[in-house]
PDB file of N, CA and C in Angstrom:
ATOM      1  N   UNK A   1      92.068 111.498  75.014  1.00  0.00           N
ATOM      2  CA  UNK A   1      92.426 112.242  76.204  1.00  0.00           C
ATOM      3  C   UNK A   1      93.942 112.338  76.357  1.00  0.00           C
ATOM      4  N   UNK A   2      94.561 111.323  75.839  1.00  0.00           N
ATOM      5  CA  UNK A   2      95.681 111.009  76.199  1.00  0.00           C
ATOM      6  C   UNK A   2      96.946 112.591  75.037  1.00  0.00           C
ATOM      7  N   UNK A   3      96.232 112.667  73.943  1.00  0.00           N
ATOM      8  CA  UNK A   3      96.476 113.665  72.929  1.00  0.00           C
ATOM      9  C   UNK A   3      96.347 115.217  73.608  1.00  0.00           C
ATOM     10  N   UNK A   4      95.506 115.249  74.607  1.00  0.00           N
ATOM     11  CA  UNK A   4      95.199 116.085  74.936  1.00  0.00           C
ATOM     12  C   UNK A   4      95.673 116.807  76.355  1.00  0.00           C
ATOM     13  N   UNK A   5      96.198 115.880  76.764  1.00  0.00           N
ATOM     14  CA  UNK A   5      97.001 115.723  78.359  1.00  0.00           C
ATOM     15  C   UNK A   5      96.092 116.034  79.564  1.00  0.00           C
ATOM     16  N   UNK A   6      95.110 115.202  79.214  1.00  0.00           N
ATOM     17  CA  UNK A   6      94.014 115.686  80.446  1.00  0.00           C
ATOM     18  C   UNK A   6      94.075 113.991  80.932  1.00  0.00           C
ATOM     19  N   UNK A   7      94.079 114.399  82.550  1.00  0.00           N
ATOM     20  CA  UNK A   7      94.569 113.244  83.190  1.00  0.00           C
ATOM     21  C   UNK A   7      92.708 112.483  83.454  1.00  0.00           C
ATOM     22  N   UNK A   8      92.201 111.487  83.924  1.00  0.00           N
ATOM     23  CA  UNK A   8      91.411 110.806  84.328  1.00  0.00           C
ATOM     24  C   UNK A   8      91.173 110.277  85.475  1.00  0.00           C
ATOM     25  N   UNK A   9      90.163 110.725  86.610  1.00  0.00           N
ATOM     26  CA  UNK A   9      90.513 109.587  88.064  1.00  0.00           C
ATOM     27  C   UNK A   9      90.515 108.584  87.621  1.00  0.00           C
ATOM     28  N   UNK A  10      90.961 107.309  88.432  1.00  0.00           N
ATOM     29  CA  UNK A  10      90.564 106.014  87.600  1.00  0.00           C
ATOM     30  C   UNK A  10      88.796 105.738  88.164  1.00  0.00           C
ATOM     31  N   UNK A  11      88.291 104.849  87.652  1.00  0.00           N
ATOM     32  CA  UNK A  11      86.902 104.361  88.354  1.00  0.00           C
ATOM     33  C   UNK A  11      87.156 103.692  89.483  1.00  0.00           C
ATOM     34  N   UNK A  12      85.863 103.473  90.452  1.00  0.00           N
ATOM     35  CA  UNK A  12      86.472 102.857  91.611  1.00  0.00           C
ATOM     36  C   UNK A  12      85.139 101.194  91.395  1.00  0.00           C
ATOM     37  N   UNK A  13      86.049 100.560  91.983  1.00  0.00           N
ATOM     38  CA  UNK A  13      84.931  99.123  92.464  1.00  0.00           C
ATOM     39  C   UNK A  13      85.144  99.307  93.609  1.00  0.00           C
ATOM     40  N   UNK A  14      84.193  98.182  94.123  1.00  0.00           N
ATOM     41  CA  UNK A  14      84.353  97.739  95.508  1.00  0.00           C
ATOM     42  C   UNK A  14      83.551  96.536  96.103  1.00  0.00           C
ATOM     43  N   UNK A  15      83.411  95.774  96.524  1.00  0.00           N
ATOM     44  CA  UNK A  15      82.959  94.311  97.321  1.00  0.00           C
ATOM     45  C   UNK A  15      82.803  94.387  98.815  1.00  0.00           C
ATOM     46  N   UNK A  16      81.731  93.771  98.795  1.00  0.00           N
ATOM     47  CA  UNK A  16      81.572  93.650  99.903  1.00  0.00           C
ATOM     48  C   UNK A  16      81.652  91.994 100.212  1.00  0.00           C
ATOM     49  N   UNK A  17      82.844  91.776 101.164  1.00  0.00           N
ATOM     50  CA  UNK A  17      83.091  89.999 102.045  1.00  0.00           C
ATOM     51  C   UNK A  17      83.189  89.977 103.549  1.00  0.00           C
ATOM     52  N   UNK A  18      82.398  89.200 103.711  1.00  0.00           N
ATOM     53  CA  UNK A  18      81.899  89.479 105.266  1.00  0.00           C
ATOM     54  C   UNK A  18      81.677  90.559 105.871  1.00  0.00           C
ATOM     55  N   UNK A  19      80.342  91.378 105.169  1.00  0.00           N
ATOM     56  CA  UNK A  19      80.326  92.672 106.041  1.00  0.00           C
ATOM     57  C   UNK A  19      81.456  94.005 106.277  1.00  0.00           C
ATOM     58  N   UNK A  20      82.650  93.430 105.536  1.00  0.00           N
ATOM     59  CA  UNK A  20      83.547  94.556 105.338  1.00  0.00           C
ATOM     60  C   UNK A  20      83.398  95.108 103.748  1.00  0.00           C
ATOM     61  N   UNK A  21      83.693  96.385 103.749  1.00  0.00           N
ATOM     62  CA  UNK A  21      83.710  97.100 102.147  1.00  0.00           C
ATOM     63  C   UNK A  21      84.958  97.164 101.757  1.00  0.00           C
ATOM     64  N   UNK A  22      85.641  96.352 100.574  1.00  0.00           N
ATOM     65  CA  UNK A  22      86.971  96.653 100.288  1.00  0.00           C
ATOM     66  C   UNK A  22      86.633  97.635  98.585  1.00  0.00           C
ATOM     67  N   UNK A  23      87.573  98.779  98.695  1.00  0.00           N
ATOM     68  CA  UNK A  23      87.204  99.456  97.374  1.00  0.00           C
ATOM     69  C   UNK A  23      88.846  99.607  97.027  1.00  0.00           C
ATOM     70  N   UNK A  24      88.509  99.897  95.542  1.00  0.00           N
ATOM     71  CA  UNK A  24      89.814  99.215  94.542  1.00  0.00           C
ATOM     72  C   UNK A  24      90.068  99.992  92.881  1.00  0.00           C
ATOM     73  N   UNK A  25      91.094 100.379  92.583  1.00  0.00           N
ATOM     74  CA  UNK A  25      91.031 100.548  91.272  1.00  0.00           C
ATOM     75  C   UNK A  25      91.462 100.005  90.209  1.00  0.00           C
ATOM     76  N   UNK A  26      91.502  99.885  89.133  1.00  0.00           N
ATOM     77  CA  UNK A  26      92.273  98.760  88.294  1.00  0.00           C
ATOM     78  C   UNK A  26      94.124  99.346  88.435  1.00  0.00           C
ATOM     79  N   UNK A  27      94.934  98.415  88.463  1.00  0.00           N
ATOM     80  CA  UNK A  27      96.122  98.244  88.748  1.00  0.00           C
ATOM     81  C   UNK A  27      96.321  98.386  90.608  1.00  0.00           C
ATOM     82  N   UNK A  28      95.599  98.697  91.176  1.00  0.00           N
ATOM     83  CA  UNK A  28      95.782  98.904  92.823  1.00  0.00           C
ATOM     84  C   UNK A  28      96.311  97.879  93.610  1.00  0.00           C
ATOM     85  N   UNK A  29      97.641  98.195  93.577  1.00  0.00           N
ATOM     86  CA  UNK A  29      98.238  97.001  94.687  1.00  0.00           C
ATOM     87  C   UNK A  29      97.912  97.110  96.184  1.00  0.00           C
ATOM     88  N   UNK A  30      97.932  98.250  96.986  1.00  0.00           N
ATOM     89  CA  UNK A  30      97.776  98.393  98.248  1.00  0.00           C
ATOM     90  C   UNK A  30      96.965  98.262  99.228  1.00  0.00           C
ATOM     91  N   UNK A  31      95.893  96.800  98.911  1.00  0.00           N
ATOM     92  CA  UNK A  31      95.317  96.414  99.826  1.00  0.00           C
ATOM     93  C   UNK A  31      96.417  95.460 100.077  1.00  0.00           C
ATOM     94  N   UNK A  32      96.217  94.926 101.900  1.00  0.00           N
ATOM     95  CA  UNK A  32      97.656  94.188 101.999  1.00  0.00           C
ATOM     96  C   UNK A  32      97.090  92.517 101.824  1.00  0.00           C
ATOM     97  N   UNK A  33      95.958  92.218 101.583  1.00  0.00           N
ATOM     98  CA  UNK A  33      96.125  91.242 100.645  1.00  0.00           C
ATOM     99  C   UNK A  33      95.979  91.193  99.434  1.00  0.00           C
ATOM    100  N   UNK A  34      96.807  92.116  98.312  1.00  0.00           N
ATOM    101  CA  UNK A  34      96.894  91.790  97.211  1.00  0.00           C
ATOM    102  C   UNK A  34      96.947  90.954  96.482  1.00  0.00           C
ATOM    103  N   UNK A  35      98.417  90.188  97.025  1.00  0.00           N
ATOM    104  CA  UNK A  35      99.044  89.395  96.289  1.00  0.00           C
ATOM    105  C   UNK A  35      98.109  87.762  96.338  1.00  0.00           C
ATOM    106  N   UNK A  36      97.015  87.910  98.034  1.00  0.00           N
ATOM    107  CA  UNK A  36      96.093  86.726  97.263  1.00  0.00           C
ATOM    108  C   UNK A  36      94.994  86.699  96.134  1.00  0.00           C
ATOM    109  N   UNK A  37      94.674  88.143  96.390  1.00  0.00           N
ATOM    110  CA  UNK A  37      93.261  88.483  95.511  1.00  0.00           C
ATOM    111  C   UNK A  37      93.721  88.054  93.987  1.00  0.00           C
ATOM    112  N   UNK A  38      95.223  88.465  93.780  1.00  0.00           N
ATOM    113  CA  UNK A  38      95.563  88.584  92.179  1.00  0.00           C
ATOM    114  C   UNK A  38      95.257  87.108  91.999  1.00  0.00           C
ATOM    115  N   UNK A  39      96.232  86.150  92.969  1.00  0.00           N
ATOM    116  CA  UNK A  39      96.247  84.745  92.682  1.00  0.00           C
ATOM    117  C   UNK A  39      94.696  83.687  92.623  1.00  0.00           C
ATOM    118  N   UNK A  40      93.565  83.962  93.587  1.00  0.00           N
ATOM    119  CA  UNK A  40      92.722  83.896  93.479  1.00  0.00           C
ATOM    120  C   UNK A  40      92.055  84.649  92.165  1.00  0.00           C
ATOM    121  N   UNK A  41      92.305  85.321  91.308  1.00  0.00           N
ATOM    122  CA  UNK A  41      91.754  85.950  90.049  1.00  0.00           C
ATOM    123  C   UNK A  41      92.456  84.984  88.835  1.00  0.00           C
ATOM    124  N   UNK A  42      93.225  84.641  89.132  1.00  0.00           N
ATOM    125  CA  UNK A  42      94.192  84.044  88.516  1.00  0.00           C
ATOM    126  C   UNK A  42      93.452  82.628  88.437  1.00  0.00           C
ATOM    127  N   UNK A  43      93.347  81.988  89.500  1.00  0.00           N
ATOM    128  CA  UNK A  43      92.786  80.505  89.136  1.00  0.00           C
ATOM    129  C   UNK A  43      91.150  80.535  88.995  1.00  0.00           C
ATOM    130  N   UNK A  44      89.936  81.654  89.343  1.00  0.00           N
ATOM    131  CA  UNK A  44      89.263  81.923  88.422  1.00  0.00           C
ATOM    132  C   UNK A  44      89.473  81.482  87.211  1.00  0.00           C
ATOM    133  N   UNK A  45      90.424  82.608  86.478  1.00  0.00           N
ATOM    134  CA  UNK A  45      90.199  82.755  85.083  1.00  0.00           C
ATOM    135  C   UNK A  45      90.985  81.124  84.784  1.00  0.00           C
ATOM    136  N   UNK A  46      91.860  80.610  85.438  1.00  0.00           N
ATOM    137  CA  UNK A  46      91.806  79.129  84.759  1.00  0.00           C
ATOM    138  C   UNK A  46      91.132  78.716  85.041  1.00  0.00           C
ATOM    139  N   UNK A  47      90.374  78.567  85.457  1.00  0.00           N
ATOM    140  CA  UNK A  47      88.948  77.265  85.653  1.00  0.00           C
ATOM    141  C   UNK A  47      87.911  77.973  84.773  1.00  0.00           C
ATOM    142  N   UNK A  48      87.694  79.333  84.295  1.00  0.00           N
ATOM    143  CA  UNK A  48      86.362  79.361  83.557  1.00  0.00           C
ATOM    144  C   UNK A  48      87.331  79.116  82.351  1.00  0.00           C
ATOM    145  N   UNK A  49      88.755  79.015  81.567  1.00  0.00           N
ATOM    146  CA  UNK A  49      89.174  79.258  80.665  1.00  0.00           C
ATOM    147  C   UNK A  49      89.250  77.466  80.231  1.00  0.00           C
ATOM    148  N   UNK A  50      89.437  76.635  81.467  1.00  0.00           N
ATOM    149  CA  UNK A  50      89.161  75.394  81.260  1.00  0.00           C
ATOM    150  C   UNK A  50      87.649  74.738  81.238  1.00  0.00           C
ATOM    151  N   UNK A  51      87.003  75.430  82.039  1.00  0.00           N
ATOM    152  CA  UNK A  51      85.371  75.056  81.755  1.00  0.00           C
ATOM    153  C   UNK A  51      84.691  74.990  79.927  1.00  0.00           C
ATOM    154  N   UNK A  52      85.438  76.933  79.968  1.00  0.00           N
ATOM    155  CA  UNK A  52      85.110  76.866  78.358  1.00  0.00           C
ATOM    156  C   UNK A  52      85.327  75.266  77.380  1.00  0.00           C
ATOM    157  N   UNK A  53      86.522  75.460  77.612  1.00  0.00           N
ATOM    158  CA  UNK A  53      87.076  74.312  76.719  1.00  0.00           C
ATOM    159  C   UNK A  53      86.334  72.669  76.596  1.00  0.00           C
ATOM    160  N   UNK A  54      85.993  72.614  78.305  1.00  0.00           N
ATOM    161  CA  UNK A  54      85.707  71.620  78.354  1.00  0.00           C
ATOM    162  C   UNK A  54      84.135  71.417  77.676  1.00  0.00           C
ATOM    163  N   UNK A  55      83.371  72.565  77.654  1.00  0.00           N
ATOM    164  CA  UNK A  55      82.041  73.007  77.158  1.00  0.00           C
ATOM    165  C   UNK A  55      82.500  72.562  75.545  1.00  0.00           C
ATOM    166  N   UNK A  56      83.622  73.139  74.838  1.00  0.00           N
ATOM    167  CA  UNK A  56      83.527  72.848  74.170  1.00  0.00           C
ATOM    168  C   UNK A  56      83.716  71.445  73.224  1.00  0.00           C
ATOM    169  N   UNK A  57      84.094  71.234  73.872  1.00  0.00           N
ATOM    170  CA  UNK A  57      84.449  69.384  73.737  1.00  0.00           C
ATOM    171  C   UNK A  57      83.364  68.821  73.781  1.00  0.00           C
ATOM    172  N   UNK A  58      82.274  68.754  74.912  1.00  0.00           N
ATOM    173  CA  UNK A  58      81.794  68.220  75.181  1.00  0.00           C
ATOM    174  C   UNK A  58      80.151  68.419  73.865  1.00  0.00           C
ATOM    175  N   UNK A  59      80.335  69.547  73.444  1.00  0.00           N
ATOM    176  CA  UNK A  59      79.782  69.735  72.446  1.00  0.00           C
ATOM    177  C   UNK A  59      79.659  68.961  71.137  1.00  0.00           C
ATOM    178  N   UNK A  60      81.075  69.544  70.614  1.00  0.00           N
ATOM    179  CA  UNK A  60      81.570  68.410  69.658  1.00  0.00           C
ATOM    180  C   UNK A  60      81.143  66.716  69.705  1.00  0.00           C
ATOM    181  N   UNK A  61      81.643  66.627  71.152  1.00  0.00           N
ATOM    182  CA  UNK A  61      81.629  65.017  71.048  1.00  0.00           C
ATOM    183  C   UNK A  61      80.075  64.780  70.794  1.00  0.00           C
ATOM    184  N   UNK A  62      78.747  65.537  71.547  1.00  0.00           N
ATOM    185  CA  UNK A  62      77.386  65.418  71.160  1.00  0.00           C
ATOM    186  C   UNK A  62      77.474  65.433  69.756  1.00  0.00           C
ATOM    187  N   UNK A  63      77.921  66.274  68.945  1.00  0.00           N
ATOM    188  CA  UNK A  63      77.345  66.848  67.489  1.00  0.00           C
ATOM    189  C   UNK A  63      77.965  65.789  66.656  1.00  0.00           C
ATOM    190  N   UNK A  64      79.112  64.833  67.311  1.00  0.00           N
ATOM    191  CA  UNK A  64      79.293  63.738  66.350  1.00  0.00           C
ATOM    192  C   UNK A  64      78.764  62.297  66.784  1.00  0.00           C
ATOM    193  N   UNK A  65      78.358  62.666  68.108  1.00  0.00           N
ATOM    194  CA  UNK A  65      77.743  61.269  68.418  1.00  0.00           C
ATOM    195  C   UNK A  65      76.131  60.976  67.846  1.00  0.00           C
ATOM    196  N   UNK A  66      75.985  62.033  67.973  1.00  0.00           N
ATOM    197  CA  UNK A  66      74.064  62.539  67.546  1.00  0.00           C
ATOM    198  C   UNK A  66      74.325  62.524  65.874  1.00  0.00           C
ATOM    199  N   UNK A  67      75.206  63.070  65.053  1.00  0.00           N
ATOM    200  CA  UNK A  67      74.917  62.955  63.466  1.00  0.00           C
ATOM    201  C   UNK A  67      75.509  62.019  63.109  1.00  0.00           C
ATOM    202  N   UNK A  68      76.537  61.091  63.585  1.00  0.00           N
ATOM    203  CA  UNK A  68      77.218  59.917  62.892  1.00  0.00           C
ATOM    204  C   UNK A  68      76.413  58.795  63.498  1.00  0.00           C
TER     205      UNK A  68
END
């Protein structure tokens, strides 16, 4: 598309928290709590990025406690 110069709306999301509808597009700063939503996305992705890890450890340590 981009070769072609044809522009794209972006897609829209949206959530619903407490009965209010917030709708959003990817890069959209101008809800005026942005700057928590990003930070709250932010420690999400560290805690599932540390969960992973810890999943994986905890694996390992089975697969050598169980075959050795």
């Amino acid at each position: 598309m981009r070769g072609l110069m044809v522009e794209k709306d972006p897609g829209l999301s949206w959530i619903e928290a407490k009965k209010d509808i917030h709708v959003f597009s990817s890069g959209d700063i101008s809800h005026p709590m942005a700057d928590e939503v990003q930070a709250e996305l932010h420690r999400l992705k560290r805690n599932m990025i540390r969960t992973k890890s810890d999943d994986s450890e905890t694996q390992k340590a089975c697969y050598l406690n169980c075959t050795g």
